[in-house]
PDB file of N, CA and C in Angstrom:
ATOM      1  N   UNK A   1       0.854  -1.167   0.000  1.00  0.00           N
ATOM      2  CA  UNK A   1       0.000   0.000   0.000  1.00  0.00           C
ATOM      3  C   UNK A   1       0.906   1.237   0.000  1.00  0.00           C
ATOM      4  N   UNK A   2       0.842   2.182  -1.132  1.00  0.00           N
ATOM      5  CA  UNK A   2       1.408   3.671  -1.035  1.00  0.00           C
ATOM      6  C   UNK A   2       1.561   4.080   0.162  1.00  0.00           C
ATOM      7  N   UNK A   3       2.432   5.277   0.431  1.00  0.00           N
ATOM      8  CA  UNK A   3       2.219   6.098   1.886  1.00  0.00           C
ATOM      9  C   UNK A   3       1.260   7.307   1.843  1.00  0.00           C
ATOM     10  N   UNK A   4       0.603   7.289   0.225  1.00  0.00           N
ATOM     11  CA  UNK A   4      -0.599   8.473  -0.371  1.00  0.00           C
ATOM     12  C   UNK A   4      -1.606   7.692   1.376  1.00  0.00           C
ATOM     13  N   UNK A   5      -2.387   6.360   0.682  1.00  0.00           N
ATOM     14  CA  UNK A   5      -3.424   5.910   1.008  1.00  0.00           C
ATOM     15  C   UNK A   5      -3.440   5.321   2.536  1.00  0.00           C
ATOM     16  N   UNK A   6      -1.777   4.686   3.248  1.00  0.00           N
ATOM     17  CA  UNK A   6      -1.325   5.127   4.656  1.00  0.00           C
ATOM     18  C   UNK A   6      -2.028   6.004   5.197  1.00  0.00           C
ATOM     19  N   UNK A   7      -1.550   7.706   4.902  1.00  0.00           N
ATOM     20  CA  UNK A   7      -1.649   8.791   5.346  1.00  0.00           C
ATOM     21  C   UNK A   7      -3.630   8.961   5.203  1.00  0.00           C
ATOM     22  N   UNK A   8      -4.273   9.329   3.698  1.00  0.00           N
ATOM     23  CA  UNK A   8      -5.259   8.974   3.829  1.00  0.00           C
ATOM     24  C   UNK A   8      -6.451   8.337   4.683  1.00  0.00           C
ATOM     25  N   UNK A   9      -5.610   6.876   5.001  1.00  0.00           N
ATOM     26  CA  UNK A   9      -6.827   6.250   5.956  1.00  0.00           C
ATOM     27  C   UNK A   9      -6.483   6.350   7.383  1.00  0.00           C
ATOM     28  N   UNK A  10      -5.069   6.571   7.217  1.00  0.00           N
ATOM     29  CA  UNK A  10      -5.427   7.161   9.154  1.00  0.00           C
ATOM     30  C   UNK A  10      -6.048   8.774   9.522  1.00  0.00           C
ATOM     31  N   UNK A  11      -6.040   9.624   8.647  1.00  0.00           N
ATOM     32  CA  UNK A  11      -6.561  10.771   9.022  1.00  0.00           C
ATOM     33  C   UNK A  11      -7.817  10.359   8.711  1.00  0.00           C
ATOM     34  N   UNK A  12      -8.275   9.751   8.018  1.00  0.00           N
ATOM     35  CA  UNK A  12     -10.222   9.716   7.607  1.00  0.00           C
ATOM     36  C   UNK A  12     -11.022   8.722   8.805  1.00  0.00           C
ATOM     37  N   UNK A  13     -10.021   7.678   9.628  1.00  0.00           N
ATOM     38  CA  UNK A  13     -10.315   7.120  10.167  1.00  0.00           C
ATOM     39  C   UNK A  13     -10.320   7.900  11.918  1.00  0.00           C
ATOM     40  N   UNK A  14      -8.903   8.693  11.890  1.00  0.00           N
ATOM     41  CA  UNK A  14      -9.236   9.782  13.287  1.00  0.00           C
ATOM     42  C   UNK A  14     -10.442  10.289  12.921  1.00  0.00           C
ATOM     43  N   UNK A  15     -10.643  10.951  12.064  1.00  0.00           N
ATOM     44  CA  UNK A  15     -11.600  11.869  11.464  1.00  0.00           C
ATOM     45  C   UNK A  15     -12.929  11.517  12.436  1.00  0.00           C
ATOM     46  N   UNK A  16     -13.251  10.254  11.219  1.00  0.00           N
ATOM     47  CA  UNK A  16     -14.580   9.790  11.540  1.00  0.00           C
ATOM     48  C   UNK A  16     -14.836   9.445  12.609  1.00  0.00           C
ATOM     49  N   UNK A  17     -14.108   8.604  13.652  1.00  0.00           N
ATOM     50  CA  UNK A  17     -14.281   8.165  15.027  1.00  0.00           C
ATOM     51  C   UNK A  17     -14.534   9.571  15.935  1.00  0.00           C
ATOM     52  N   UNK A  18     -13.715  10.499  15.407  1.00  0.00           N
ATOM     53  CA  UNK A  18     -13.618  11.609  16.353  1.00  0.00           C
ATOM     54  C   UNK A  18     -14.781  12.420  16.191  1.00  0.00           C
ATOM     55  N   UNK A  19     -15.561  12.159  15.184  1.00  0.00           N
ATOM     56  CA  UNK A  19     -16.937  13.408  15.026  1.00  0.00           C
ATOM     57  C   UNK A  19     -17.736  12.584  15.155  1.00  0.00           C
ATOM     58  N   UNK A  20     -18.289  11.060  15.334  1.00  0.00           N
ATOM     59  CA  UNK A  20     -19.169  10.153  15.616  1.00  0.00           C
ATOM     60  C   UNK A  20     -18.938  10.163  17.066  1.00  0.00           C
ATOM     61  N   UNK A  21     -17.937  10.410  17.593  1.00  0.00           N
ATOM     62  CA  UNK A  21     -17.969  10.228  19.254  1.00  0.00           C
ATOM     63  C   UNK A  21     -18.490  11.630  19.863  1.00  0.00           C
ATOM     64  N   UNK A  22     -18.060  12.746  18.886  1.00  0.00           N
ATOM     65  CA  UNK A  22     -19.111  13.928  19.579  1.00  0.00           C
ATOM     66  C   UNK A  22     -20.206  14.122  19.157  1.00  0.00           C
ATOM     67  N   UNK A  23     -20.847  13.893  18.071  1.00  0.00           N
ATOM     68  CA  UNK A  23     -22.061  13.950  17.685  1.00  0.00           C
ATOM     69  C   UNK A  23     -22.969  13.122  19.123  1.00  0.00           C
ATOM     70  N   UNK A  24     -22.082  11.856  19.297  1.00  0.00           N
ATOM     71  CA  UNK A  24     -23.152  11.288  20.336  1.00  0.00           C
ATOM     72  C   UNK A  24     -22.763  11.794  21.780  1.00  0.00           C
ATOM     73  N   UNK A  25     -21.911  12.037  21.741  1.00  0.00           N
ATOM     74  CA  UNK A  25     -21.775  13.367  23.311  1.00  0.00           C
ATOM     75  C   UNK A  25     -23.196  14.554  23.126  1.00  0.00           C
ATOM     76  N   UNK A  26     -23.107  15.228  22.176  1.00  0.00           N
ATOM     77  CA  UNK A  26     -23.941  16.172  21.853  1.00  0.00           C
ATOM     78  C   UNK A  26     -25.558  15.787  22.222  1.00  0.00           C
ATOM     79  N   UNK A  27     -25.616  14.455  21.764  1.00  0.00           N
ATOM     80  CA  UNK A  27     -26.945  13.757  21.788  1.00  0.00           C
ATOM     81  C   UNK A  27     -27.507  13.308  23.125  1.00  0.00           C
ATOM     82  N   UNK A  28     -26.170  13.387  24.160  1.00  0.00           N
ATOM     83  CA  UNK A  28     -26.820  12.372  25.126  1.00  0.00           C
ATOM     84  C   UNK A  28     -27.355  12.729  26.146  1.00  0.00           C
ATOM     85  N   UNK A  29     -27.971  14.007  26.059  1.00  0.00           N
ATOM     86  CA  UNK A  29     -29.442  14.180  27.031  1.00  0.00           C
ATOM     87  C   UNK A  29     -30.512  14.073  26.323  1.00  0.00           C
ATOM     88  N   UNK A  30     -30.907  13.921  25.207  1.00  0.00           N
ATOM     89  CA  UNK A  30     -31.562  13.191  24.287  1.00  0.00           C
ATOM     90  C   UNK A  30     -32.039  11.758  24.325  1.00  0.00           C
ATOM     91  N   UNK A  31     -31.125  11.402  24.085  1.00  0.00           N
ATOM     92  CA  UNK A  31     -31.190   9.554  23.814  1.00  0.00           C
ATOM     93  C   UNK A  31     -29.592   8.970  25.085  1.00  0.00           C
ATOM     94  N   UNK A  32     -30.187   7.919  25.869  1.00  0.00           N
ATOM     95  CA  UNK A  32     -28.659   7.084  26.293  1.00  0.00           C
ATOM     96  C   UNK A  32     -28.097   6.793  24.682  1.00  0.00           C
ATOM     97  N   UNK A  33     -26.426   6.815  25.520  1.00  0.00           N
ATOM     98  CA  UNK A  33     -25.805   5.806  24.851  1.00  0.00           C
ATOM     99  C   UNK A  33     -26.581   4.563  24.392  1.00  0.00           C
ATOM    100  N   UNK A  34     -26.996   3.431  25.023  1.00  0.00           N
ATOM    101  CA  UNK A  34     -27.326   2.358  24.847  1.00  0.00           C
ATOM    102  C   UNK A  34     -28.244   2.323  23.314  1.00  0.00           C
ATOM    103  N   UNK A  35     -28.826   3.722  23.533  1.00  0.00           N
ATOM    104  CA  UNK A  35     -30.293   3.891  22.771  1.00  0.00           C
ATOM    105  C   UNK A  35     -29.139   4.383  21.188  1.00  0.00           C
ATOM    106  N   UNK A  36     -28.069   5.543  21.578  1.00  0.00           N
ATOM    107  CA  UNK A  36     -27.544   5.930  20.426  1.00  0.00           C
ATOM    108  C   UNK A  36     -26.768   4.242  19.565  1.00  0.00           C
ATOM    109  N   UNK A  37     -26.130   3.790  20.228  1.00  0.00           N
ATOM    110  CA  UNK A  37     -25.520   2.946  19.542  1.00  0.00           C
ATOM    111  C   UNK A  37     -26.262   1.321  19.053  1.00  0.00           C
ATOM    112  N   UNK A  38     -27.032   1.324  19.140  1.00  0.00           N
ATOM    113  CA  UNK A  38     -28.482   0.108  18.760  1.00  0.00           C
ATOM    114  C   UNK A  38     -29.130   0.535  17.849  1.00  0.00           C
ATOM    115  N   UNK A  39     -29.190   2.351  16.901  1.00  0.00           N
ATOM    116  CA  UNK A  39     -29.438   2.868  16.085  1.00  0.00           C
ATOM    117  C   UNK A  39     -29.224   2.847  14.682  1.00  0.00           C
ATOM    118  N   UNK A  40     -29.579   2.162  13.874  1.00  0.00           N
ATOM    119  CA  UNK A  40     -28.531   1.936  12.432  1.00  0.00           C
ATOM    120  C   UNK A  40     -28.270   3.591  12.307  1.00  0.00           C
ATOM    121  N   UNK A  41     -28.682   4.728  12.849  1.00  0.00           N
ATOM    122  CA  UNK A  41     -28.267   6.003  12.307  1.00  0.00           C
ATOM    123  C   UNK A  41     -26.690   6.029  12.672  1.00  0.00           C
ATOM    124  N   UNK A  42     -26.482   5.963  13.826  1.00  0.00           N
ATOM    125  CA  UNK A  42     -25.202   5.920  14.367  1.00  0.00           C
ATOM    126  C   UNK A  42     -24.227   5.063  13.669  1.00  0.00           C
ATOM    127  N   UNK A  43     -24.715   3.927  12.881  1.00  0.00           N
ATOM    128  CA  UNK A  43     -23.535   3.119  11.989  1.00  0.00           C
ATOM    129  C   UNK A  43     -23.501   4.157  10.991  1.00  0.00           C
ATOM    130  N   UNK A  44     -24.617   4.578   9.985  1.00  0.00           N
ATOM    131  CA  UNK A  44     -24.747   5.289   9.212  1.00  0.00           C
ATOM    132  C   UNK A  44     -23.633   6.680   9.248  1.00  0.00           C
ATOM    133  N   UNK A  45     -23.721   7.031  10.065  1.00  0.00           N
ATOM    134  CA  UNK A  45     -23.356   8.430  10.414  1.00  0.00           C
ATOM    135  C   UNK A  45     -21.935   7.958  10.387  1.00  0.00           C
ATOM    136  N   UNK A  46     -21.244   6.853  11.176  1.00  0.00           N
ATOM    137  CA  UNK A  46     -19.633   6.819  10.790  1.00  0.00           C
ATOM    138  C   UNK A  46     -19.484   6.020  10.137  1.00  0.00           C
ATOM    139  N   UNK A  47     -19.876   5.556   9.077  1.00  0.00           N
ATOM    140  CA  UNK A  47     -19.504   5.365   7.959  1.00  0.00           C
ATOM    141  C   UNK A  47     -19.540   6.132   6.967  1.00  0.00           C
ATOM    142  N   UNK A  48     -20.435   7.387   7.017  1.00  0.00           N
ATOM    143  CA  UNK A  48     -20.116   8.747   5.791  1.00  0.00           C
ATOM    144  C   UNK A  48     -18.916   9.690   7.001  1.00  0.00           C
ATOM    145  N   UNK A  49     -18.719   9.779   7.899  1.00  0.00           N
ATOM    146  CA  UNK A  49     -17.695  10.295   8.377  1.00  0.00           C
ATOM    147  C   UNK A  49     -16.319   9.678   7.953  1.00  0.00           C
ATOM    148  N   UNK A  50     -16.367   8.526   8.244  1.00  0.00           N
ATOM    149  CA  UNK A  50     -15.102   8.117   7.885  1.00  0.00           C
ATOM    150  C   UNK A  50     -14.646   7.821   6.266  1.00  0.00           C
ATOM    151  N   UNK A  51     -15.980   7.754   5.218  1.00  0.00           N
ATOM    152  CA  UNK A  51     -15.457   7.513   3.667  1.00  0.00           C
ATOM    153  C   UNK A  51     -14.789   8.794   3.595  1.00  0.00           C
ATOM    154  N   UNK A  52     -16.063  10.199   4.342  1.00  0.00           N
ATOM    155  CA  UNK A  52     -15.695  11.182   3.891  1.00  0.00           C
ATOM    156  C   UNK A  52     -14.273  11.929   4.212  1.00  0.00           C
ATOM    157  N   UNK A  53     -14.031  11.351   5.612  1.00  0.00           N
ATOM    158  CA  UNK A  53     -12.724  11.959   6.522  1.00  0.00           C
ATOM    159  C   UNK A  53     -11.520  10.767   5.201  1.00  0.00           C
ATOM    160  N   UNK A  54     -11.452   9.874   5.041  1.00  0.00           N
ATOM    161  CA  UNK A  54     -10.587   9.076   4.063  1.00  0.00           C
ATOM    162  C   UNK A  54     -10.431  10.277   2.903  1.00  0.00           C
ATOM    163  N   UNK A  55     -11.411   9.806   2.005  1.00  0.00           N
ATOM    164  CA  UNK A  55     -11.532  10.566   0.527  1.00  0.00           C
ATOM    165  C   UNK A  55     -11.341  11.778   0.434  1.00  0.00           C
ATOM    166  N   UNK A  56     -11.896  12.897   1.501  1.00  0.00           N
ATOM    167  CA  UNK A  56     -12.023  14.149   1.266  1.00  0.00           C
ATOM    168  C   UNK A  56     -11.101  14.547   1.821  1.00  0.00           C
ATOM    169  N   UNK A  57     -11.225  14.235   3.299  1.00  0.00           N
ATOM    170  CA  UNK A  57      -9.747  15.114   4.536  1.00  0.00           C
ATOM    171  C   UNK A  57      -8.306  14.644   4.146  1.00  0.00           C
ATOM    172  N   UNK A  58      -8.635  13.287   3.989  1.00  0.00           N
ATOM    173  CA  UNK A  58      -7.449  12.779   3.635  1.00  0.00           C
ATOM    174  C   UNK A  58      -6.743  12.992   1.928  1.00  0.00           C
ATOM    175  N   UNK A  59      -7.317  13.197   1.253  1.00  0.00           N
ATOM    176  CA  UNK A  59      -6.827  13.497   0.028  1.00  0.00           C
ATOM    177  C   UNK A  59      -6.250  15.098   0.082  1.00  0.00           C
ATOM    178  N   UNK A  60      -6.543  15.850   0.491  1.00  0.00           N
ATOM    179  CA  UNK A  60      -6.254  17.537   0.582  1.00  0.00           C
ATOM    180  C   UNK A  60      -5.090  17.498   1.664  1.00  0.00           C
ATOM    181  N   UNK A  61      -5.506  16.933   2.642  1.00  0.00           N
ATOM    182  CA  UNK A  61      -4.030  16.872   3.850  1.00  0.00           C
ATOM    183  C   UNK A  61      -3.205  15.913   3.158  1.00  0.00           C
ATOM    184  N   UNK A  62      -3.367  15.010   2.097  1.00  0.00           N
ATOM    185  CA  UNK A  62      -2.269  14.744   1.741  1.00  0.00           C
ATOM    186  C   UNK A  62      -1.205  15.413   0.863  1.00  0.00           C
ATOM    187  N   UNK A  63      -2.115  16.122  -0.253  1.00  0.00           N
ATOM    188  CA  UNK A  63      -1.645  17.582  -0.962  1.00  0.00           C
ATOM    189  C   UNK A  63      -0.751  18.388  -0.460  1.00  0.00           C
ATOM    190  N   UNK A  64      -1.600  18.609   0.715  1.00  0.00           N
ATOM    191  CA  UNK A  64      -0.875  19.896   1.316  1.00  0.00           C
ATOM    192  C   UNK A  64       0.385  19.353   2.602  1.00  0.00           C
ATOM    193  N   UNK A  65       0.585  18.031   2.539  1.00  0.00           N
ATOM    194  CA  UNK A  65       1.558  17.512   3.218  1.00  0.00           C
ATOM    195  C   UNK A  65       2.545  17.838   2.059  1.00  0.00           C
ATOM    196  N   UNK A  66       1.906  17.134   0.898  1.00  0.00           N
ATOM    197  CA  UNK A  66       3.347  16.841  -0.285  1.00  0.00           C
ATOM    198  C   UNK A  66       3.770  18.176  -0.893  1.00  0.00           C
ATOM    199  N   UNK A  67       2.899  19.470  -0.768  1.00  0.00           N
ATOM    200  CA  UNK A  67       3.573  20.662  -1.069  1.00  0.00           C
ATOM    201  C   UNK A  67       4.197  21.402  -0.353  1.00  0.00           C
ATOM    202  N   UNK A  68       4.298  20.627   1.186  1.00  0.00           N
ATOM    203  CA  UNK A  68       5.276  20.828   2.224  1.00  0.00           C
ATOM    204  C   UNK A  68       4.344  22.134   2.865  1.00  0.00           C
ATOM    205  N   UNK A  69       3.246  22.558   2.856  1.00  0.00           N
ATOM    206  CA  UNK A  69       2.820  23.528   3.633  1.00  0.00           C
ATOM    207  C   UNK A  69       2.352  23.112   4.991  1.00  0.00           C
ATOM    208  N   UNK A  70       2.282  21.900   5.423  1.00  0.00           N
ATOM    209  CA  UNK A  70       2.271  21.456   6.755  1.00  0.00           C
ATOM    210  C   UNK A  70       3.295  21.181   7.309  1.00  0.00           C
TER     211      UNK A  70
END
């Protein structure tokens, strides 16, 4: 595997874990935990976080790694 798609899936994968774990912080005088994660929304939700944190975050932070501006 390249060090493009390396770099890629570990930032899309922080990504996604990291905004699926506050989204359900945000939620939880709302719904328990128990109730958020028994939800197919909650699979739903990090799995477009994390294609998107891969494909999107990770493709531009990789750019801007390789044009040395990070």
């Amino acid at each position: 595997m390249s060090e493009r798609w390396k770099h890629q899936i570990k930032i899309g994968l922080f990504w996604g874990l990291f905004m699926t774990f506050f989204n359900v912080l945000f939620e939880i005088k709302e719904k328990p935990l128990s109730v958020q994660f028994t939800t197919p929304n909650f699979y739903i939700r990090l799995i477009v976080f994390t294609v998107f944190g891969i494909f999107l975050l990770g493709y531009f932070n990789w750019k801007a790694k390789s044009r040395g501006t990070i």
